[in-house]
C-alpha atoms as a PDB file:
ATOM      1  CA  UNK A   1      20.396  17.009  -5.386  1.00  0.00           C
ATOM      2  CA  UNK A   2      19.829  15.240  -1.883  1.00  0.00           C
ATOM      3  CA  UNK A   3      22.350  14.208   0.392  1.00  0.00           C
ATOM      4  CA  UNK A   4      21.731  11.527   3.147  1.00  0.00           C
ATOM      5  CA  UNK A   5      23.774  10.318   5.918  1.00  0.00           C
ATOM      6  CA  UNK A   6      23.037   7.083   7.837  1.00  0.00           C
ATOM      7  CA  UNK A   7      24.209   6.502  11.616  1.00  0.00           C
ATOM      8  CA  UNK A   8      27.675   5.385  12.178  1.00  0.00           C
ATOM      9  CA  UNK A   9      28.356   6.096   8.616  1.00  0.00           C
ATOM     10  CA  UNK A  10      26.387   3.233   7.675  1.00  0.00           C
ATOM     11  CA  UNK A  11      25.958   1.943   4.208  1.00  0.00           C
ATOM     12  CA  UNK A  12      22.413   0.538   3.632  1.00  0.00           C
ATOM     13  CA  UNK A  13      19.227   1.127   5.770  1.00  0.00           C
ATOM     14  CA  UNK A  14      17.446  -2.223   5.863  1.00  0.00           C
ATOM     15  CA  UNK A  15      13.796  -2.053   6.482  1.00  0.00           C
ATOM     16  CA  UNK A  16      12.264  -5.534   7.252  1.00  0.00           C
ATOM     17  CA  UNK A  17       8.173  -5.204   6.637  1.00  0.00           C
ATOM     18  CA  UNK A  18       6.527  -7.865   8.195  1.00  0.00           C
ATOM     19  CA  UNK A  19       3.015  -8.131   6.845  1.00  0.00           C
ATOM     20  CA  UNK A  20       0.139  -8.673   9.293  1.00  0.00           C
ATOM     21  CA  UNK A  21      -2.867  -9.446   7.124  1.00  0.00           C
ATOM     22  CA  UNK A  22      -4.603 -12.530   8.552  1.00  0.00           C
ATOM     23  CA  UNK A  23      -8.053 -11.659   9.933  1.00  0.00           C
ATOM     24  CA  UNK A  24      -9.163  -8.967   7.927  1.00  0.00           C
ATOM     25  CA  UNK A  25      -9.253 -10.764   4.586  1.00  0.00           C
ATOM     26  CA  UNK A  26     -12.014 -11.019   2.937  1.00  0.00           C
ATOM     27  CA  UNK A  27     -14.663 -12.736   3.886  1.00  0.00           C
ATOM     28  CA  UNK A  28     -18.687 -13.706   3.725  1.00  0.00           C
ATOM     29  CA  UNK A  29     -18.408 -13.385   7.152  1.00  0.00           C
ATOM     30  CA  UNK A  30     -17.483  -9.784   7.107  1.00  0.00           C
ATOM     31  CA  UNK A  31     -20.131  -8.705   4.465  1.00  0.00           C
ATOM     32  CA  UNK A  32     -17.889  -9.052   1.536  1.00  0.00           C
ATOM     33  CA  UNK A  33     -19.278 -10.568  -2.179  1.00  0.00           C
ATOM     34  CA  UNK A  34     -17.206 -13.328  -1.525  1.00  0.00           C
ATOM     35  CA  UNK A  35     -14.445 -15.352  -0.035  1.00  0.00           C
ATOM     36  CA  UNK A  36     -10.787 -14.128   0.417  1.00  0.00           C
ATOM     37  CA  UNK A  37      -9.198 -14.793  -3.293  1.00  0.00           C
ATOM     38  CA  UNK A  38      -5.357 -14.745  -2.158  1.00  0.00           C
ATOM     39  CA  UNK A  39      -5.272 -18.465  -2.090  1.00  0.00           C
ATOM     40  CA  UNK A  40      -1.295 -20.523  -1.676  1.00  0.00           C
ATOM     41  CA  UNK A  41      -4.091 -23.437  -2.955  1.00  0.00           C
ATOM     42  CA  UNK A  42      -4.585 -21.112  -6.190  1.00  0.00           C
ATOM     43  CA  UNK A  43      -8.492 -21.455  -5.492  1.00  0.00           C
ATOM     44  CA  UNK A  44     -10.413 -18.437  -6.600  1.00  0.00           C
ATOM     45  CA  UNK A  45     -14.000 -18.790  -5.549  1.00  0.00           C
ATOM     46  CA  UNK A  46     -16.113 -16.575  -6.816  1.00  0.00           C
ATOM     47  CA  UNK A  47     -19.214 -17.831  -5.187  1.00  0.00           C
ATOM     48  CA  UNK A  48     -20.540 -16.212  -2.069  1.00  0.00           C
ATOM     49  CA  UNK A  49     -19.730 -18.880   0.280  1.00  0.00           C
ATOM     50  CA  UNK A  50     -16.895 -19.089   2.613  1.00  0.00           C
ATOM     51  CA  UNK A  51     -13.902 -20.500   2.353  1.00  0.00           C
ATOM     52  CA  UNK A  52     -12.947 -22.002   5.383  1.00  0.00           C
ATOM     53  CA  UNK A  53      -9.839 -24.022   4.135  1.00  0.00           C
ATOM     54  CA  UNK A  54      -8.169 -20.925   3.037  1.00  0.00           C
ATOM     55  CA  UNK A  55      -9.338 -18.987   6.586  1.00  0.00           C
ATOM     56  CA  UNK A  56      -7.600 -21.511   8.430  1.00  0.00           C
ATOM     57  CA  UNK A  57      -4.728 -21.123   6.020  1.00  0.00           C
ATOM     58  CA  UNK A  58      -4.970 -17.390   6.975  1.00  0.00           C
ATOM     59  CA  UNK A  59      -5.047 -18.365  10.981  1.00  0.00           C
ATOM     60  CA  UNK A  60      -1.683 -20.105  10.839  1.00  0.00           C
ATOM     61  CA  UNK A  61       0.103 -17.228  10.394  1.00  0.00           C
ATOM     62  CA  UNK A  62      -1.473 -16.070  13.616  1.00  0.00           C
ATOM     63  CA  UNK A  63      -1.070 -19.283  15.539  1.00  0.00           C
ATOM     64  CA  UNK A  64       2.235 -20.983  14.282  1.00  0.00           C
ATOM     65  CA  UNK A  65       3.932 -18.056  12.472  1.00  0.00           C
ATOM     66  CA  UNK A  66       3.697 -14.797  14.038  1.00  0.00           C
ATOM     67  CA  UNK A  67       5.913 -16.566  17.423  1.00  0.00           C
ATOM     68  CA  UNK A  68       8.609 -17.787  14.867  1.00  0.00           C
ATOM     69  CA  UNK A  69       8.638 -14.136  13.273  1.00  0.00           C
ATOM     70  CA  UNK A  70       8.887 -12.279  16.452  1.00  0.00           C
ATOM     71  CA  UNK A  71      11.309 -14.279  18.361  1.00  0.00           C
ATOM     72  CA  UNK A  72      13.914 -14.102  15.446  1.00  0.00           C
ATOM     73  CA  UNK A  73      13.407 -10.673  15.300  1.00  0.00           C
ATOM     74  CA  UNK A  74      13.366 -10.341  18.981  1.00  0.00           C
ATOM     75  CA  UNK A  75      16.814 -12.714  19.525  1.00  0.00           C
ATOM     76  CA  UNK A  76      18.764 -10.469  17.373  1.00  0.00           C
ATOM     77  CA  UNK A  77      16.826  -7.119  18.554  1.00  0.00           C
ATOM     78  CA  UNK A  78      16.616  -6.071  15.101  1.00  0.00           C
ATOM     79  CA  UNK A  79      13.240  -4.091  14.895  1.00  0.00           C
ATOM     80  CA  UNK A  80      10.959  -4.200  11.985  1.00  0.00           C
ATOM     81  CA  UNK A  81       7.780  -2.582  10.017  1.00  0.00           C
ATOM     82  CA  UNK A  82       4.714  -4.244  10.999  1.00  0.00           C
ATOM     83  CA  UNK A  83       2.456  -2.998   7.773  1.00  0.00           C
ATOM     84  CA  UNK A  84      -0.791  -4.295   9.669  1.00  0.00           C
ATOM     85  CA  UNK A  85      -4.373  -4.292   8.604  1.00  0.00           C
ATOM     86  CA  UNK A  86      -5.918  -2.721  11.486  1.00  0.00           C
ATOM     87  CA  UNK A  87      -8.762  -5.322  12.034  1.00  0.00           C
ATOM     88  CA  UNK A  88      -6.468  -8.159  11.995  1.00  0.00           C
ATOM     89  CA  UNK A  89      -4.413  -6.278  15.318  1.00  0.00           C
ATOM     90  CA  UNK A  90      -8.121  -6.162  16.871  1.00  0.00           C
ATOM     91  CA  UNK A  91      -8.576  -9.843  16.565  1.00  0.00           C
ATOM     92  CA  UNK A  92      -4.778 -10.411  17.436  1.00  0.00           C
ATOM     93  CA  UNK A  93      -4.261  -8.492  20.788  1.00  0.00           C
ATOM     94  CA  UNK A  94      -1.516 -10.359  21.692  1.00  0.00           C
ATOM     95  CA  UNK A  95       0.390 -10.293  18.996  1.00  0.00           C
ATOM     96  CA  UNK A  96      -0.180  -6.201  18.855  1.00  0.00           C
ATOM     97  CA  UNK A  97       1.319  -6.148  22.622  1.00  0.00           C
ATOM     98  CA  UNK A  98       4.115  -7.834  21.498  1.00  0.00           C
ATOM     99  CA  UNK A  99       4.442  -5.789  18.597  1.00  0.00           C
ATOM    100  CA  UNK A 100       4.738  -2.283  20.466  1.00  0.00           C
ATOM    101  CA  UNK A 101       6.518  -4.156  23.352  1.00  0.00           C
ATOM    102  CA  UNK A 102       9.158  -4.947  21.512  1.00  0.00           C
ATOM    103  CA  UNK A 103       9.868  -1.458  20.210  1.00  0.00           C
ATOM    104  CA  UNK A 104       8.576  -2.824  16.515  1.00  0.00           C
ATOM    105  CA  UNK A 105       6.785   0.095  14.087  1.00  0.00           C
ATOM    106  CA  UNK A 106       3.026  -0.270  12.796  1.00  0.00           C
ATOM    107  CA  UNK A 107       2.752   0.858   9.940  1.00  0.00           C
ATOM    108  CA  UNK A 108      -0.743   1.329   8.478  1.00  0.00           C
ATOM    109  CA  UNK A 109      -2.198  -1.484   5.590  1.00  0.00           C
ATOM    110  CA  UNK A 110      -5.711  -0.199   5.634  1.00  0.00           C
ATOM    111  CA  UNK A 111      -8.392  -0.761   7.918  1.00  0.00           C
ATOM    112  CA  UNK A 112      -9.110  -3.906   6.795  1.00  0.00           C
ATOM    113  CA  UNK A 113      -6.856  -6.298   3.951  1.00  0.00           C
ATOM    114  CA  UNK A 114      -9.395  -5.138   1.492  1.00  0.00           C
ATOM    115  CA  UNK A 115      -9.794  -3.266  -2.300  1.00  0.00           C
ATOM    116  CA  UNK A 116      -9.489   0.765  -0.962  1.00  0.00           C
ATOM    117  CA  UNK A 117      -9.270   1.754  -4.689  1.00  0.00           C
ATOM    118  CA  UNK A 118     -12.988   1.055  -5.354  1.00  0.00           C
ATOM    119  CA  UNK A 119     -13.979   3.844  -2.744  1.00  0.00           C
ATOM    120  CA  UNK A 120     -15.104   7.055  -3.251  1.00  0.00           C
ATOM    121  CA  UNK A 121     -13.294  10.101  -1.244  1.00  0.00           C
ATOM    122  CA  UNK A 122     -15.462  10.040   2.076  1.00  0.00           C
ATOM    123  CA  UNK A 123     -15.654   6.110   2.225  1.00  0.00           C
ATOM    124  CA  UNK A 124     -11.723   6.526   1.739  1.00  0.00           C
ATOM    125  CA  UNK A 125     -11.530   9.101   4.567  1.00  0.00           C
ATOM    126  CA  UNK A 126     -13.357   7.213   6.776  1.00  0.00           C
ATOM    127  CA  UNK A 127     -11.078   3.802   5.828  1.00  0.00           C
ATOM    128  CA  UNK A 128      -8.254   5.723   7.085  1.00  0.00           C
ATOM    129  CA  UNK A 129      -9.265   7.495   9.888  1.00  0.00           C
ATOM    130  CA  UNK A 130     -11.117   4.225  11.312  1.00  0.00           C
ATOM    131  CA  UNK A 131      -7.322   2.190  10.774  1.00  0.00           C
ATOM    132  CA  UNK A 132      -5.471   5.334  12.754  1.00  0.00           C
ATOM    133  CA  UNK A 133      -7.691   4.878  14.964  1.00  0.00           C
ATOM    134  CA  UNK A 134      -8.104   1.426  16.032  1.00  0.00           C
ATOM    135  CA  UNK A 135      -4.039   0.929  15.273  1.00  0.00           C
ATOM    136  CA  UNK A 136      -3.796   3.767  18.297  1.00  0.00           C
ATOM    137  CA  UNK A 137      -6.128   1.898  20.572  1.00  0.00           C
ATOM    138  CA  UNK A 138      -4.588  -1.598  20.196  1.00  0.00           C
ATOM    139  CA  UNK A 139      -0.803  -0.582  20.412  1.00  0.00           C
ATOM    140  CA  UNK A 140      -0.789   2.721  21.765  1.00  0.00           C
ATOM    141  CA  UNK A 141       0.750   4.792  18.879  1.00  0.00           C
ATOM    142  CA  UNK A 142      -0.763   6.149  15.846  1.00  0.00           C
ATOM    143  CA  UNK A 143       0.663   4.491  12.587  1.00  0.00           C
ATOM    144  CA  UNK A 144       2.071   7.393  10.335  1.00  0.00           C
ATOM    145  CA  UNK A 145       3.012   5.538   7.222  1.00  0.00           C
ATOM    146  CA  UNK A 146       0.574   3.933   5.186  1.00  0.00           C
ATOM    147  CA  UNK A 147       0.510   1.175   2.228  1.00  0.00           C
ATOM    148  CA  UNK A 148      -2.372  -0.006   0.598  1.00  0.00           C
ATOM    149  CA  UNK A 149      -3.809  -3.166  -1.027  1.00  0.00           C
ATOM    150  CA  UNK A 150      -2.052  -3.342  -4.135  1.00  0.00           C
ATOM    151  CA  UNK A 151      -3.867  -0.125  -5.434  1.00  0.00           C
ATOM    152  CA  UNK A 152      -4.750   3.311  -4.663  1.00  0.00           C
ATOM    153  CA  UNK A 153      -7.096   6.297  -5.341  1.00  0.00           C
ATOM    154  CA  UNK A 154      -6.436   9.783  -7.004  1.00  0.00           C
ATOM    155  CA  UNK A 155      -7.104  10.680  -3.482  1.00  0.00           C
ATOM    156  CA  UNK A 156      -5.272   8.833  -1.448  1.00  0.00           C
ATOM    157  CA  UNK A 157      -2.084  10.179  -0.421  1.00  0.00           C
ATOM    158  CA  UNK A 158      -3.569  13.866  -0.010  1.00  0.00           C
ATOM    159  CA  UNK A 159      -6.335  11.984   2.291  1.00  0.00           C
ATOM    160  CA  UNK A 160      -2.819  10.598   3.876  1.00  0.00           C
ATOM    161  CA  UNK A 161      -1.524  14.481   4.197  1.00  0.00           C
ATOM    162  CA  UNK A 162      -4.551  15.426   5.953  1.00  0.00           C
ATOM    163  CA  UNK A 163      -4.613  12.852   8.086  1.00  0.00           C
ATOM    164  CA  UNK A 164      -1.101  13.806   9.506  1.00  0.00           C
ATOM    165  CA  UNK A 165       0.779  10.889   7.689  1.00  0.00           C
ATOM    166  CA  UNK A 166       4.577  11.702   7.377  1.00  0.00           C
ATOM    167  CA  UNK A 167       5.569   9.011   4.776  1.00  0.00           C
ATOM    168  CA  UNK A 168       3.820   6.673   2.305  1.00  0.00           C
ATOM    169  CA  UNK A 169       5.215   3.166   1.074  1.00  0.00           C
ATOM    170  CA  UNK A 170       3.020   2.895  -2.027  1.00  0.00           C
ATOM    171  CA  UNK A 171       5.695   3.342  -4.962  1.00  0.00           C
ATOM    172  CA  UNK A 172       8.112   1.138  -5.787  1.00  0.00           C
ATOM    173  CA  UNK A 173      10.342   3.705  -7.966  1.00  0.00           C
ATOM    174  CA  UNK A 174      13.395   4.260  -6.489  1.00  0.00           C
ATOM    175  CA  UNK A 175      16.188   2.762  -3.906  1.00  0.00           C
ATOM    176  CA  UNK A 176      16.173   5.798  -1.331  1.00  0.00           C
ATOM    177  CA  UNK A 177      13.207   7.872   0.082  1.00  0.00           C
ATOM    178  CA  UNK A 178      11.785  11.473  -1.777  1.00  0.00           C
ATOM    179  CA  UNK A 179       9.540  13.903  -1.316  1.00  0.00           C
ATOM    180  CA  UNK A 180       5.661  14.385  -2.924  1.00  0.00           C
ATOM    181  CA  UNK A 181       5.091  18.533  -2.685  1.00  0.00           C
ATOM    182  CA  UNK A 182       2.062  18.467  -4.498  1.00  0.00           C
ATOM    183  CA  UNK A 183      -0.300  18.607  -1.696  1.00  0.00           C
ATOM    184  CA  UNK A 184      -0.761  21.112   1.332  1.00  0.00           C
ATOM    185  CA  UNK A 185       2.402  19.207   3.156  1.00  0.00           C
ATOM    186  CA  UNK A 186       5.003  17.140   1.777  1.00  0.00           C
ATOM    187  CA  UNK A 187       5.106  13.534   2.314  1.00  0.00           C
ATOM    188  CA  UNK A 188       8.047  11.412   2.393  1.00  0.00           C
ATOM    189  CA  UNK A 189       7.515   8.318  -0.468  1.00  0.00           C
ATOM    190  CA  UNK A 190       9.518   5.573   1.400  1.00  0.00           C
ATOM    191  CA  UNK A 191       9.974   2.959  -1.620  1.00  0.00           C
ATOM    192  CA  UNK A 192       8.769  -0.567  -0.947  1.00  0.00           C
ATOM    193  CA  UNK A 193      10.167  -3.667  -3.150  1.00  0.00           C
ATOM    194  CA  UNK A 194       7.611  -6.244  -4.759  1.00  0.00           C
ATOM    195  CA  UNK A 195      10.539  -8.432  -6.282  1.00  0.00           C
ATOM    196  CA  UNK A 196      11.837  -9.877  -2.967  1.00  0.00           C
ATOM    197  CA  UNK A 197       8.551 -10.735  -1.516  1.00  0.00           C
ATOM    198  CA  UNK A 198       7.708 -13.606   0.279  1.00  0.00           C
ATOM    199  CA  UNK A 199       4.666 -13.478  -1.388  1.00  0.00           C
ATOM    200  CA  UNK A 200       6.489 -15.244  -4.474  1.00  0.00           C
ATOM    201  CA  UNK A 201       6.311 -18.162  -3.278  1.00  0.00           C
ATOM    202  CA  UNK A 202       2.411 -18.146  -3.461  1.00  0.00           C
ATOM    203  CA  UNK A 203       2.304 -16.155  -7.044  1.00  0.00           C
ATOM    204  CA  UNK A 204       4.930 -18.146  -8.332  1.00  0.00           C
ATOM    205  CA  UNK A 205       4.690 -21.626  -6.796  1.00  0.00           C
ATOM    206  CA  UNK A 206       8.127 -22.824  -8.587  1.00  0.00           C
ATOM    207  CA  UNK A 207      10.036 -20.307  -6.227  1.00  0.00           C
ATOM    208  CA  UNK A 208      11.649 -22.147  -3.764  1.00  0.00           C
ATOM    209  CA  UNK A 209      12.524 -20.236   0.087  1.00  0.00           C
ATOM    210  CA  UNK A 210      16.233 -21.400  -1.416  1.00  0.00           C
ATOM    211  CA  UNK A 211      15.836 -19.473  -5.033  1.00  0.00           C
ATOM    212  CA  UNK A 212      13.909 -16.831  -2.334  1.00  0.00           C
ATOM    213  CA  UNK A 213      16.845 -16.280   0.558  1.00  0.00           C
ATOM    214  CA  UNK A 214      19.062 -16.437  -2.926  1.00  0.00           C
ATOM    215  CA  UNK A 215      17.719 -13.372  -4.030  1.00  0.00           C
ATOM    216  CA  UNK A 216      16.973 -11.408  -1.335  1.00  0.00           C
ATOM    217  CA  UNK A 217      20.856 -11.903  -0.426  1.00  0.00           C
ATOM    218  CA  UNK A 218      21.571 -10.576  -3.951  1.00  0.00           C
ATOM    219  CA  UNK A 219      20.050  -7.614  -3.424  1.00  0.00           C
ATOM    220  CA  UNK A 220      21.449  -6.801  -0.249  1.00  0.00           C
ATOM    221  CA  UNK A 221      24.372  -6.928  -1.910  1.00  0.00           C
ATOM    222  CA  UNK A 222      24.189  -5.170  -4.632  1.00  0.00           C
ATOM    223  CA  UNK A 223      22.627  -2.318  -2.536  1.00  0.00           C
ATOM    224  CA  UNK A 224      25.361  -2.767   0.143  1.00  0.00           C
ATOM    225  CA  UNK A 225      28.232  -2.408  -2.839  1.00  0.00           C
ATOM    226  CA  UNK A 226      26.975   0.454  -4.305  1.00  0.00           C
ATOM    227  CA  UNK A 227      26.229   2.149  -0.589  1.00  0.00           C
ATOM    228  CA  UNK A 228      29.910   2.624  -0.462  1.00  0.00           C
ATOM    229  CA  UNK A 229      29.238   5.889  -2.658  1.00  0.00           C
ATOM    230  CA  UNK A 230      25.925   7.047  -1.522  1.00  0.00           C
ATOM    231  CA  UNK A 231      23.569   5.086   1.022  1.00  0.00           C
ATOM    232  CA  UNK A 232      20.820   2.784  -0.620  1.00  0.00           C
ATOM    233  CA  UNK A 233      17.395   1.292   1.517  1.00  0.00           C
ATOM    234  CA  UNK A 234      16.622  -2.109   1.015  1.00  0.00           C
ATOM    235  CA  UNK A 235      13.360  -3.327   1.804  1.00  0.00           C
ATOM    236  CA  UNK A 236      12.078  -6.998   2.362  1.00  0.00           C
ATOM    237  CA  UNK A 237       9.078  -7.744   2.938  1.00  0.00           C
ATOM    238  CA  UNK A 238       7.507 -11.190   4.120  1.00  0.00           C
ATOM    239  CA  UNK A 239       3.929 -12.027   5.865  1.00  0.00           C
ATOM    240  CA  UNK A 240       3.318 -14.126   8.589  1.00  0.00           C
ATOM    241  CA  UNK A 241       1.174 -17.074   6.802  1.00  0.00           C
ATOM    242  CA  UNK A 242       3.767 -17.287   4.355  1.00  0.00           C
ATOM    243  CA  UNK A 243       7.984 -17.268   5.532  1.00  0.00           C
ATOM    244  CA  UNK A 244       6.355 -18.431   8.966  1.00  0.00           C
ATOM    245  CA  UNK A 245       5.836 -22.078   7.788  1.00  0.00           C
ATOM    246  CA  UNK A 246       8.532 -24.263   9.165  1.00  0.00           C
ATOM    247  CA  UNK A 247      10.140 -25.037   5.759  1.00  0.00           C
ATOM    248  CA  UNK A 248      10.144 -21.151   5.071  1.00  0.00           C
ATOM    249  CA  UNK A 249      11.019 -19.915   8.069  1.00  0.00           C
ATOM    250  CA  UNK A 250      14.695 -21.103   8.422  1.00  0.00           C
ATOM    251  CA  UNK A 251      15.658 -19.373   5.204  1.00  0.00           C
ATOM    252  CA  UNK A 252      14.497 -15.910   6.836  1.00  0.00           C
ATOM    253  CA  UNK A 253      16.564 -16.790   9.706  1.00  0.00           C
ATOM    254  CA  UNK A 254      19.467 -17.020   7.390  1.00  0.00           C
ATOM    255  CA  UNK A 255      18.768 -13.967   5.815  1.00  0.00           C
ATOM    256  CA  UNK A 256      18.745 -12.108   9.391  1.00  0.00           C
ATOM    257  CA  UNK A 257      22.094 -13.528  10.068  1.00  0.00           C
ATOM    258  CA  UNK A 258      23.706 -12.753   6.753  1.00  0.00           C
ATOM    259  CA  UNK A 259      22.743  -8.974   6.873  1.00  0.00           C
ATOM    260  CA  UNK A 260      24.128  -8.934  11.028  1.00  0.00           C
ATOM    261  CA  UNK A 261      27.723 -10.697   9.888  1.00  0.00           C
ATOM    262  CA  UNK A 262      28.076  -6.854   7.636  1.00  0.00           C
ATOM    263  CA  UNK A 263      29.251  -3.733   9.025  1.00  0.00           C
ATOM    264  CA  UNK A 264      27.930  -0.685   8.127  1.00  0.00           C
ATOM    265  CA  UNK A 265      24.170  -1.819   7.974  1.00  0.00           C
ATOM    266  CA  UNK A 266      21.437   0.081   9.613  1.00  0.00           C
ATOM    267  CA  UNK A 267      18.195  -2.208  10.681  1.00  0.00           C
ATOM    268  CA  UNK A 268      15.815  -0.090  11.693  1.00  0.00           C
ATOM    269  CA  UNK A 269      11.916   0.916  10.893  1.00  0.00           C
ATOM    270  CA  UNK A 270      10.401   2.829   7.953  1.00  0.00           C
ATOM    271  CA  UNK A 271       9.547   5.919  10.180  1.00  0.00           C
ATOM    272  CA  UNK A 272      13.069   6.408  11.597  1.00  0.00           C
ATOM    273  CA  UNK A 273      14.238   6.163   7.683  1.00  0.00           C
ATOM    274  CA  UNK A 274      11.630   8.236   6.524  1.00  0.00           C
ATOM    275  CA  UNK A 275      12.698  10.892   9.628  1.00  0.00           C
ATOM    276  CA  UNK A 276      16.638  10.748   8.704  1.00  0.00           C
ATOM    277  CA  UNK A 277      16.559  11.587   5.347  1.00  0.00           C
ATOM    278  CA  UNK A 278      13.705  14.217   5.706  1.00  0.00           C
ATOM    279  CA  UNK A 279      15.670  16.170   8.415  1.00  0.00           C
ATOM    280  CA  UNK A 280      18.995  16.055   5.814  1.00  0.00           C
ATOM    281  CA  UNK A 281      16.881  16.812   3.503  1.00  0.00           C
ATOM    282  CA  UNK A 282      14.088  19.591   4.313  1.00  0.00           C
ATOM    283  CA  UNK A 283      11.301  19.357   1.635  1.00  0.00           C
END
């Protein structure tokens, strides 16, 4: 039985996981077998030639989207979760100064946007030591949670133990953190959501940012009603490519304000969630 108790007596813990993918995609350019196959255009080349519509599709979220993102974020000094391919940070050193400037977490997404589950062990290892890494060099602190492309290994989260992770976001299971004992440390699992995505809205092109912002306020609160007997974590994640678009973008901005209007809500980042509930709760 765990017990968890959130700041002030707050309700919810709201994580807000802002996806930082563009740039490390994949690419002819990089080596890869072919282009990038995450398409809004629902083009899946599978030719090995590149795709430079959907690379410039990519870029906007660097040029146009990213400065929406931050300064909502940053007029309302709510911090967030940047879950950042470390390549992309490299080719976006801007953007990673303003990350760490403005007291935002990076949170690992591999060392590159790419398919980690088709690596052995060492190749593995070396993906995650090479995104610790290069996250450390371009915003001065270490990431120490991790989430992966979709899929992992039968290695992967004790490679993440040994590594000196503390949590790991790749399990959608539950609506508060837990503990993994099975390697030489424990590691917090810090649950991440797939059904609030902004990444809907290029699966399932019929999902307006209306039907989106409709149920991503549902779920708040839902979790914020039943927080009243035990605290809940809601997390929402959105990219920059993606809500940053200016017909996308205002509906995030309503979601920001909806969550401030509540008492009782704690905004913070994954690591200070994962940290709270594994001091109340020693492993």
């Amino acid at each position: 039985m765990t017990s968890w108790t959130l700041p002030s007596d707050a309700r919810l813990a709201l994580s807000l996981v802002v996806n930082v993918e563009e740039g490390s995609e994949m690419t002819v350019a990089d080596g890869d077998r072919g282009p990038e196959v995450v398409d809004e255009l629902g083009v899946s080349l599978r030719k090995s030639i590149r795709n430079y519509g959907n690379e410039s599709n990519y870029q906007y979220g660097l040029k146009a989207g990213a400065p929406r993102i931050m300064r909502l974020l940053r007029e309302r000094g709510m911090p967030a979760t940047f879950t950042a391919a470390a390549l992309a940070l490299e080719r976006a050193p801007e953007l990673a100064r303003q990350i760490a400037g403005d007291g935002h977490e990076t949170c690992s997404h591999g060392w590159r946007w790419i398919h980690q589950f088709q690596m052995d062990e060492n190749a593995e290892r070396h993906f995650i030591r090479k995104a610790v890494a290069s996250i450390e060099r371009t915003t001065g602190t270490r990431p120490y949670g991790w989430l992966s492309r979709y899929l992992l290994t039968d290695n992967t989260r004790r490679l993440l133990v040994e590594e000196g992770f503390t949590y790991h976001m790749d399990d959608y299971s539950d609506d508060e953190p837990f503990w993994d004992k099975s390697y030489q440390k424990p590691i917090v699992i810090l649950p991440y959501t797939l059904d609030s995505n902004d990444m809907k809205m290029w699966t399932a092109p019929s999902l307006t940012p209306a039907d989106w912002l409709e149920y991503a306020i549902d779920t708040f609160e839902w979790l914020y009603r039943e927080g009243v007997e035990a605290p809940r974590m809601m997390s929402l994640g959105v990219h920059l490519r993606i809500i940053g678009r200016p017909g996308r973008i205002g509906y995030f901005e309503k979601f920001l304000d909806h969550v401030a209007a509540k008492p009782g809500v704690w905004i913070t980042t994954r690591k200070n969630i994962a940290d709270s509930w594994a001091a109340q709760n020693p492993a």
